[in-house]
N, C-alpha and C. Protein backbone atom coordinates (compact mmCIF):
# COMPACT_ATOMS: atom_id res chain seq x y z
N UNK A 1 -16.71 1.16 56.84
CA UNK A 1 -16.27 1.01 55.46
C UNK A 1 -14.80 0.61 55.47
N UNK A 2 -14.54 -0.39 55.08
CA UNK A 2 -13.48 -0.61 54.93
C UNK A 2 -12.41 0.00 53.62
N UNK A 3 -10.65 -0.21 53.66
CA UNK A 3 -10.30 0.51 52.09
C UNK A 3 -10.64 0.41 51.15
N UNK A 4 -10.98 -1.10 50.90
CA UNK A 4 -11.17 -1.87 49.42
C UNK A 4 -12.74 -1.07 49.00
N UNK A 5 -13.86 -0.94 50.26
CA UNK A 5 -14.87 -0.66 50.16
C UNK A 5 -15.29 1.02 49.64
N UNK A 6 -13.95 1.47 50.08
CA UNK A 6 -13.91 3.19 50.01
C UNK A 6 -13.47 3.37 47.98
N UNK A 7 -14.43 4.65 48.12
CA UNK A 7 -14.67 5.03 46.71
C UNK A 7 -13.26 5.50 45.75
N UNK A 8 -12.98 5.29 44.52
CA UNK A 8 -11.39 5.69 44.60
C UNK A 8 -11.62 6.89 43.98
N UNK A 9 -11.92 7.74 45.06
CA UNK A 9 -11.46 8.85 44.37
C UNK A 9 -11.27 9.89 45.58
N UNK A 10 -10.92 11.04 45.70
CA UNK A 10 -10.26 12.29 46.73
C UNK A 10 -11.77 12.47 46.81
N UNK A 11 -11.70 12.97 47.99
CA UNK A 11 -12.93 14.12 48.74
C UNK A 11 -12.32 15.53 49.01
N UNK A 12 -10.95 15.89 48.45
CA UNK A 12 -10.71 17.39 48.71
C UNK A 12 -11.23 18.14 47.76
N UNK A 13 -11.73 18.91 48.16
CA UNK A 13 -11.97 20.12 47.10
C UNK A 13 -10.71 21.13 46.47
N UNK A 14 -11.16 21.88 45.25
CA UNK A 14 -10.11 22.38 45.28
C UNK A 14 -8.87 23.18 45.36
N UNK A 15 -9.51 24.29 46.86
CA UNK A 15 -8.87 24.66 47.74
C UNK A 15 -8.03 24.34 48.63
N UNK A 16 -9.03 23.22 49.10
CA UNK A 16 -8.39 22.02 49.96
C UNK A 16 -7.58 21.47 49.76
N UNK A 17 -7.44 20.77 48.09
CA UNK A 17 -5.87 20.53 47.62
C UNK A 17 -4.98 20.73 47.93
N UNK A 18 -5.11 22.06 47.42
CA UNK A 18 -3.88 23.48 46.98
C UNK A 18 -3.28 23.45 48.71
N UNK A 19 -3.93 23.55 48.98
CA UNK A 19 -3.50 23.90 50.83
C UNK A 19 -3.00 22.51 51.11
N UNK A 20 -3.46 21.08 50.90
CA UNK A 20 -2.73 20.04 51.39
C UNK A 20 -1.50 20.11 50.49
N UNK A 21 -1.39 20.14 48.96
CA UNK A 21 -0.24 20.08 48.25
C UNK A 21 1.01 20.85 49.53
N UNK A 22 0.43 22.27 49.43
CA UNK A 22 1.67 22.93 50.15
C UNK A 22 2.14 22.43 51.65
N UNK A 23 0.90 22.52 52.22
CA UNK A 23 1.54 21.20 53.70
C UNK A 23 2.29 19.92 53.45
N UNK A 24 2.17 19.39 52.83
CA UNK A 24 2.90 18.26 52.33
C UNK A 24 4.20 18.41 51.57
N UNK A 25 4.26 19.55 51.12
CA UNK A 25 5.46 19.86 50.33
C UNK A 25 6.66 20.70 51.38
N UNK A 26 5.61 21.25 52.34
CA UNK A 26 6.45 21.76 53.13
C UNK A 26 7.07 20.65 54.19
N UNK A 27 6.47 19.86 54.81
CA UNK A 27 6.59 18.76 55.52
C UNK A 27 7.82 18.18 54.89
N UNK A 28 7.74 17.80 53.97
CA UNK A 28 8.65 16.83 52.84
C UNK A 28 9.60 17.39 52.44
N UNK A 29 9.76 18.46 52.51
CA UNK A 29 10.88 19.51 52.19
C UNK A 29 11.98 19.65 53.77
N UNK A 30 10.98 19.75 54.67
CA UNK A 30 11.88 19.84 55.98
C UNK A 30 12.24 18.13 56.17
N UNK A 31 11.62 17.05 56.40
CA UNK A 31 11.22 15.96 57.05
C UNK A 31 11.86 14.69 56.32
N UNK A 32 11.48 14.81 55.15
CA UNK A 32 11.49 13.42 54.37
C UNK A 32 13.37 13.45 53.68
N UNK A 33 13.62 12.01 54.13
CA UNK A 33 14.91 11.63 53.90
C UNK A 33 15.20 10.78 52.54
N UNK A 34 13.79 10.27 52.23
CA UNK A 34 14.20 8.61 51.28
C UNK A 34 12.49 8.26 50.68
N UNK A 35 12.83 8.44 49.21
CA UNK A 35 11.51 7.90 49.29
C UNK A 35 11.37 6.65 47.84
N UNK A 36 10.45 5.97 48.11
CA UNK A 36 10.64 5.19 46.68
C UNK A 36 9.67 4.09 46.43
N UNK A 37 9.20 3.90 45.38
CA UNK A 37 7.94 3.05 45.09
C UNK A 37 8.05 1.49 44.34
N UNK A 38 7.76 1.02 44.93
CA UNK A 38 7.33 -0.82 44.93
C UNK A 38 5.81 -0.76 44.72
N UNK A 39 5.80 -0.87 43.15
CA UNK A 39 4.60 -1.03 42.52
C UNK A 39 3.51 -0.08 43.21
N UNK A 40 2.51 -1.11 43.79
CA UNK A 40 1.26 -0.18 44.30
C UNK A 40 1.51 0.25 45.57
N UNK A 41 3.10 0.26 46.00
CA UNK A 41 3.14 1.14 47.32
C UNK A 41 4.32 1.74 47.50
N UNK A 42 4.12 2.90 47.99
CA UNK A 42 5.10 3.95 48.14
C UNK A 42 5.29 4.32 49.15
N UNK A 43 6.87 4.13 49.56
CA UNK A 43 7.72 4.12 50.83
C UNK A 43 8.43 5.48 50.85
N UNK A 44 7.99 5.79 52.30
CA UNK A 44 8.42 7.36 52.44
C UNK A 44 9.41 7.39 54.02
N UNK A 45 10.44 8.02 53.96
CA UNK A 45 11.16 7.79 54.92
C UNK A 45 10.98 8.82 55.94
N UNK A 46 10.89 9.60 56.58
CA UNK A 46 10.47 10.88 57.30
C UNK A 46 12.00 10.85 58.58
N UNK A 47 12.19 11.86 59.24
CA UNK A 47 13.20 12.06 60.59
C UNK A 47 12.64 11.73 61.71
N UNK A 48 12.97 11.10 62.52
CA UNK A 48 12.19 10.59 64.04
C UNK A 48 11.48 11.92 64.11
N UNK A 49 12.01 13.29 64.53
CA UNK A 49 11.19 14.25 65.24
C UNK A 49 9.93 14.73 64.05
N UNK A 50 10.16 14.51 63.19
CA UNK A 50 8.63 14.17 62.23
C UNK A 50 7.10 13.39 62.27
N UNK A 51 7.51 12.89 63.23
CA UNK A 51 6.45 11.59 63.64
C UNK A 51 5.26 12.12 64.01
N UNK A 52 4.76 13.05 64.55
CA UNK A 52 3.40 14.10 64.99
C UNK A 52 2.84 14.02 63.45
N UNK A 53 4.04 14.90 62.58
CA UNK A 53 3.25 15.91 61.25
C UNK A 53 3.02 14.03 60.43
N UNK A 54 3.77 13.22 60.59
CA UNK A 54 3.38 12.30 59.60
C UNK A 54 2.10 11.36 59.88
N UNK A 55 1.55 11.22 61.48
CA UNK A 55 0.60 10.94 61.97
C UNK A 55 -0.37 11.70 61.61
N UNK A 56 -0.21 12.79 61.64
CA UNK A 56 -1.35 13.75 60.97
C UNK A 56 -1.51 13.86 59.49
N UNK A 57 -0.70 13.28 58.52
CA UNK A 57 -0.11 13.21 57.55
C UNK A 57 -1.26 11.96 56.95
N UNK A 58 -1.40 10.84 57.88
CA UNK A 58 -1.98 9.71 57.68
C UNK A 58 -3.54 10.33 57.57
N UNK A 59 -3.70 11.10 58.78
CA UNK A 59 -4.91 11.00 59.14
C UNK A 59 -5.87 11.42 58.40
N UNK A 60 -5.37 13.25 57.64
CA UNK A 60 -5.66 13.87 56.84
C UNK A 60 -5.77 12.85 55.46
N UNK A 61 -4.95 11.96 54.98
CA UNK A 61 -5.26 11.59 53.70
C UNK A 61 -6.28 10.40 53.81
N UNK A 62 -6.38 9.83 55.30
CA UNK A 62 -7.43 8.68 55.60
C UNK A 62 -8.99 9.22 54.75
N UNK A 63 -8.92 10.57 55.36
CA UNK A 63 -10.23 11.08 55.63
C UNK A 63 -10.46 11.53 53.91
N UNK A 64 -9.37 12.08 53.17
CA UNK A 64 -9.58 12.70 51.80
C UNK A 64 -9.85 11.14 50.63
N UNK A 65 -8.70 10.64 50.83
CA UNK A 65 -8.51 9.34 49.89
C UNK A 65 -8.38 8.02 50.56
N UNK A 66 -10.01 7.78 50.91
CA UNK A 66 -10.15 6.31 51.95
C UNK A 66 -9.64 4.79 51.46
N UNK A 67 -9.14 4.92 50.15
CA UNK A 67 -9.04 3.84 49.52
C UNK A 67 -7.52 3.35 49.29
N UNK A 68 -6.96 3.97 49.91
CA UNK A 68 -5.44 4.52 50.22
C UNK A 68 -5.07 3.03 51.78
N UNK A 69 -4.27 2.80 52.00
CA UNK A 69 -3.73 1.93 53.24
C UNK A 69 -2.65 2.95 53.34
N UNK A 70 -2.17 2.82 54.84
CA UNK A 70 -1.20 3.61 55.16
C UNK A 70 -0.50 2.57 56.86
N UNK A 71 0.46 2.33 56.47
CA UNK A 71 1.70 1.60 57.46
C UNK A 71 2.64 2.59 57.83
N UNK A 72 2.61 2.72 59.37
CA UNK A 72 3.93 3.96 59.66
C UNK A 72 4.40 2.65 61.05
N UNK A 73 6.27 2.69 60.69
CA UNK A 73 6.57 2.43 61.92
C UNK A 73 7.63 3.31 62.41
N UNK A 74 8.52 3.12 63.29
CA UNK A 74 9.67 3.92 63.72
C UNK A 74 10.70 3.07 63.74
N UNK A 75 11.95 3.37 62.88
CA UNK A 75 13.13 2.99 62.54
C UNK A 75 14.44 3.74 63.18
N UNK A 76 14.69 3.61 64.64
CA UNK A 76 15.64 4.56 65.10
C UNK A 76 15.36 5.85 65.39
N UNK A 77 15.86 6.22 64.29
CA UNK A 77 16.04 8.13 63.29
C UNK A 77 15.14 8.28 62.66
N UNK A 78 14.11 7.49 62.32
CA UNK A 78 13.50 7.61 60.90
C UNK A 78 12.19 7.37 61.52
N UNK A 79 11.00 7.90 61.10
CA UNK A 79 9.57 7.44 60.41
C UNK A 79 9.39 6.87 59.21
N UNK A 80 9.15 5.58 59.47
CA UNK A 80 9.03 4.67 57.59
C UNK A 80 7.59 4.60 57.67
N UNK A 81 6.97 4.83 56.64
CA UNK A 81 5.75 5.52 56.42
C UNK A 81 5.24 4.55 54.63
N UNK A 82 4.71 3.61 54.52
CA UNK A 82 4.38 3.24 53.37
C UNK A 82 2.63 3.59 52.74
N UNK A 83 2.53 3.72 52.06
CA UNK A 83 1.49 4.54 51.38
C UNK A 83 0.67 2.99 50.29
N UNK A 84 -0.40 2.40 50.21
CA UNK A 84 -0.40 1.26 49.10
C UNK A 84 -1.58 1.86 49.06
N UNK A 85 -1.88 1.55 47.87
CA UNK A 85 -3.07 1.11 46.47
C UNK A 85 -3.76 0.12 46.32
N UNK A 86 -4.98 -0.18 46.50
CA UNK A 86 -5.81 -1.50 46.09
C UNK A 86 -5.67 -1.54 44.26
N UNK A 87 -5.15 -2.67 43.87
CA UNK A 87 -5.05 -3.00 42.94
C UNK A 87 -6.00 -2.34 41.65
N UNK A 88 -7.82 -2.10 42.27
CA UNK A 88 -8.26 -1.74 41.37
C UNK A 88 -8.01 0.18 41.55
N UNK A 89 -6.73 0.38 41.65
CA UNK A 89 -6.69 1.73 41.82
C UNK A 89 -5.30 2.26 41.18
N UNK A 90 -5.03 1.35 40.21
CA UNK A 90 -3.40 1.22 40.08
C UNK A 90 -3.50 2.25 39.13
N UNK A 91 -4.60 2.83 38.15
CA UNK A 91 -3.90 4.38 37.40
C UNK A 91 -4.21 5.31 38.37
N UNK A 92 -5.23 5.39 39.64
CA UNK A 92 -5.24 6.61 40.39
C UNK A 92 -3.63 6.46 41.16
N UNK A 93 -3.32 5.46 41.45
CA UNK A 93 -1.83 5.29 41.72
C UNK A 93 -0.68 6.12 40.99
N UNK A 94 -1.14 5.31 39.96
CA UNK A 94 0.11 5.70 39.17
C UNK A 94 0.29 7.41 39.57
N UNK A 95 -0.69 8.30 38.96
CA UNK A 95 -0.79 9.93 39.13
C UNK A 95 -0.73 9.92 40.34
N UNK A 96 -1.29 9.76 41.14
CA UNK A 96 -1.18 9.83 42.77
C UNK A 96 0.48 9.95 43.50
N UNK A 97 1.24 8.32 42.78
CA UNK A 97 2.67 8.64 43.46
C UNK A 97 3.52 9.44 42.42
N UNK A 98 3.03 9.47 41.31
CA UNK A 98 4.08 10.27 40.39
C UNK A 98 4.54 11.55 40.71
N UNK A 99 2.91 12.29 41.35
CA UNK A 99 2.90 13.54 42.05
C UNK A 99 3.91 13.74 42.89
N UNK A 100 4.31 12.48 43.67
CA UNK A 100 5.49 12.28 44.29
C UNK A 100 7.12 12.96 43.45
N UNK A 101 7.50 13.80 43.83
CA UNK A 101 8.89 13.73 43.10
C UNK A 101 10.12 15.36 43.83
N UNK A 102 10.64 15.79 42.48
CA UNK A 102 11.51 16.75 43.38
C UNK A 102 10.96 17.88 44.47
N UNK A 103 10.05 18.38 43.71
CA UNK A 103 9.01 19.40 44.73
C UNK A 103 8.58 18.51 46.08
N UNK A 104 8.74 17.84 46.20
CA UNK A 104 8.36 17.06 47.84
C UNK A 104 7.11 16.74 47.80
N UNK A 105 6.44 16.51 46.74
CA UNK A 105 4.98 16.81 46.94
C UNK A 105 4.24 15.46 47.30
N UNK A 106 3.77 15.12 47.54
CA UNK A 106 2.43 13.42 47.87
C UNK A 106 1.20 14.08 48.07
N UNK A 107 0.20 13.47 47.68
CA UNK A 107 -0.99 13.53 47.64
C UNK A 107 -1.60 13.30 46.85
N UNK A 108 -3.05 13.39 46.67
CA UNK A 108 -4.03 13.29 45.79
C UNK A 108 -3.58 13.67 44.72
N UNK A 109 -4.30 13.38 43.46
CA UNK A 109 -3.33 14.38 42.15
C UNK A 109 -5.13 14.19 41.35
N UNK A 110 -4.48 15.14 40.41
CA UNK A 110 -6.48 14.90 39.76
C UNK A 110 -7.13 13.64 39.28
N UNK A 111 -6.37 12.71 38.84
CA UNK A 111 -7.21 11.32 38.34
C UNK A 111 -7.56 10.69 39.25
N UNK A 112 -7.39 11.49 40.80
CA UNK A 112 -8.46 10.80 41.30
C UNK A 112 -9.17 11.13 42.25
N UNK A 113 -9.49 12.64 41.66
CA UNK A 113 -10.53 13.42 41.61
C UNK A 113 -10.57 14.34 42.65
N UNK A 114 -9.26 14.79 43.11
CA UNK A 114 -9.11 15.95 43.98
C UNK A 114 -9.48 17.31 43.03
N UNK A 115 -9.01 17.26 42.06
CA UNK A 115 -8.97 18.71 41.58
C UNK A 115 -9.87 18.62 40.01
């Protein structure tokens, strides 16, 4: 199955959430330097020694929200980590990166159908 082919919506339940919200918030709270969104994709900056949790970071949201693309390279110091949206996914987007903000948080958000 490819992204475009994957359903737009979360496969976490909503325990599963709650528990990724806080891994991710905790991650992002220690890790993340820079973050910021270009339309249907959202650029996340992470610290070189971050690079494990953000690989796992990918992997975990591969498996929850397949419809998701995910680009990580290494910048020096940094993990640059971009997050995109298939076009027909641009309001699960929208809620998806908005979730994004001071709390450190990324992930699924309910419109698209984690919770």
């Amino acid at each position: 199955m490819t992204t475009t082919d994957a359903p737009i919506a979360c496969t976490l339940g909503a325990g599963d959430f709650k528990a990724r919200m806080a891994w991710l918030a905790d991650l992002n709270a220690r890790a993340l330097t820079d973050h910021r969104r270009d339309g249907l994709t959202l650029h996340l900056t992470y610290r070189a020694e971050a690079r494990e949790e953000v690989e796992d970071l990918i992997r975990q949201e591969r498996e929850c929200c397949g419809f998701l693309e995910f680009q990580v390279r290494q910048d020096g110091a940094f993990v640059e980590l971009a997050i995109t949206a298939p076009a027909e996914a641009e309001i699960a987007a929208e809620t998806l990166f908005n979730s994004f903000g001071s709390n450190g948080r990324i992930g699924c958000a309910p419109a698209c159908g984690c919770a």
